[in-house]
Protein backbone atom coordinates (compact mmCIF):
# COMPACT_ATOMS: atom_id res chain seq x y z
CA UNK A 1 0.03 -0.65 56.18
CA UNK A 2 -1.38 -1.62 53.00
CA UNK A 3 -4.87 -1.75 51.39
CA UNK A 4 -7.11 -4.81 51.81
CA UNK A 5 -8.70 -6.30 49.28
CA UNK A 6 -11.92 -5.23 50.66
CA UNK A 7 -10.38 -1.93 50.57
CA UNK A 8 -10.04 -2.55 46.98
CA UNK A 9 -13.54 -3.76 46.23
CA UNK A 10 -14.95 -0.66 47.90
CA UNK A 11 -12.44 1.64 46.00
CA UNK A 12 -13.96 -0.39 42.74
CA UNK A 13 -17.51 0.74 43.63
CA UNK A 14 -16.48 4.31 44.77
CA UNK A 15 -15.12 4.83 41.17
CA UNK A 16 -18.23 3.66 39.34
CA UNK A 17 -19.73 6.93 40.20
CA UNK A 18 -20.42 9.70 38.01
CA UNK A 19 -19.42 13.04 39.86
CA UNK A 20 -20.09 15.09 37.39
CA UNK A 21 -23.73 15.34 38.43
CA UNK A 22 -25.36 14.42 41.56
CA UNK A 23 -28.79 13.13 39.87
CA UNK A 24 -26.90 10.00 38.65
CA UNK A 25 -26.54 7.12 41.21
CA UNK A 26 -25.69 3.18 40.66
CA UNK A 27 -27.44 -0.06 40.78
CA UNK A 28 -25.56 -3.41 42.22
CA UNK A 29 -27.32 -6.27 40.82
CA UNK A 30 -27.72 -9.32 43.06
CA UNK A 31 -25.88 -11.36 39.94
CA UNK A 32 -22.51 -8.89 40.08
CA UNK A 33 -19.84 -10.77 41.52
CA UNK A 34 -20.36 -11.23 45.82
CA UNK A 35 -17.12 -8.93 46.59
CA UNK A 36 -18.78 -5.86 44.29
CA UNK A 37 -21.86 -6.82 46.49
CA UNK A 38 -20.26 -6.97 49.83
CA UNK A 39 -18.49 -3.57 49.05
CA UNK A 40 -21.60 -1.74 48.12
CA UNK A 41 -23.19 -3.41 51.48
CA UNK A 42 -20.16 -2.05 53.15
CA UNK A 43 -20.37 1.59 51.60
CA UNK A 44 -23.95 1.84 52.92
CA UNK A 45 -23.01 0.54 56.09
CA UNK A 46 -20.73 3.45 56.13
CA UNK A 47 -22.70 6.05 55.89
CA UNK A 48 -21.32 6.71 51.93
CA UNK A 49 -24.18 5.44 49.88
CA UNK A 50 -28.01 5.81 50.74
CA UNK A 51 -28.56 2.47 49.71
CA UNK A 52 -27.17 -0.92 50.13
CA UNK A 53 -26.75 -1.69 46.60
CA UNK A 54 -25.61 1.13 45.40
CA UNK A 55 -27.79 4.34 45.03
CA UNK A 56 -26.63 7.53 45.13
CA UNK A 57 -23.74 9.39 46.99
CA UNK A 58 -23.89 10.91 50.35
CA UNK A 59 -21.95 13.67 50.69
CA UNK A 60 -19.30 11.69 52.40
CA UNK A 61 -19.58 9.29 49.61
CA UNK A 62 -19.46 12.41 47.48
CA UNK A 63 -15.81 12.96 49.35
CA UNK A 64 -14.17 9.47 48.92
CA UNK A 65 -15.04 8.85 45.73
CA UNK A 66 -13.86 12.29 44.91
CA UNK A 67 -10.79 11.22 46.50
CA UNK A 68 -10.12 8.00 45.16
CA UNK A 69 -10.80 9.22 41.72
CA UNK A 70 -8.02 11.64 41.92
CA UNK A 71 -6.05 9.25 43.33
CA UNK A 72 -6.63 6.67 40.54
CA UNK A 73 -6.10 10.00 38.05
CA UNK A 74 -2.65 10.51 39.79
CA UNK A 75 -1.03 7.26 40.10
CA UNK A 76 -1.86 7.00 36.29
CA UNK A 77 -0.78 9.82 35.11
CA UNK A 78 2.14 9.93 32.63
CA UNK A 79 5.46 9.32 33.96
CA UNK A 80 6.52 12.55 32.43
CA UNK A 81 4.85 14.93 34.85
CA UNK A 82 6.89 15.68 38.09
């Protein structure tokens, strides 16, 4: 099992988000490349954005992106810490 790359592009998106407030959401312009598009599309579609091109968390959006900002945090963490 292995991440897709549309996997990927949504993780992209997810970590655009500023979780240190709620009041701040994202805007997907129709000129950003077609995967970051199709990602955002696909985050809505999910129920973790309340818009399709972008917008602002829901709180399951809230969750993943929580999630996969950790998870970017940890796998670049210094080598040092074990």
């Amino acid at each position: 099992m292995s991440y897709t790359s549309e996997n990927l592009a949504e993780l992209n998106v997810l970590m655009l988000f500023n979780l240190s407030t709620s009041q701040e959401g994202i805007k997907i312009h129709h000129t950003a490349e077609p995967t970051v598009i199709a990602a955002a599309q696909r985050l809505f579609d999910k129920g973790f954005t309340t818009q399709a091109d972008g917008g602002y968390l829901t709180s399951l959006g809230n969750t993943a992106a929580e999630h996969a900002q950790s998870l970017f945090i940890m796998l670049n963490a210094d080598s040092e810490v074990h």
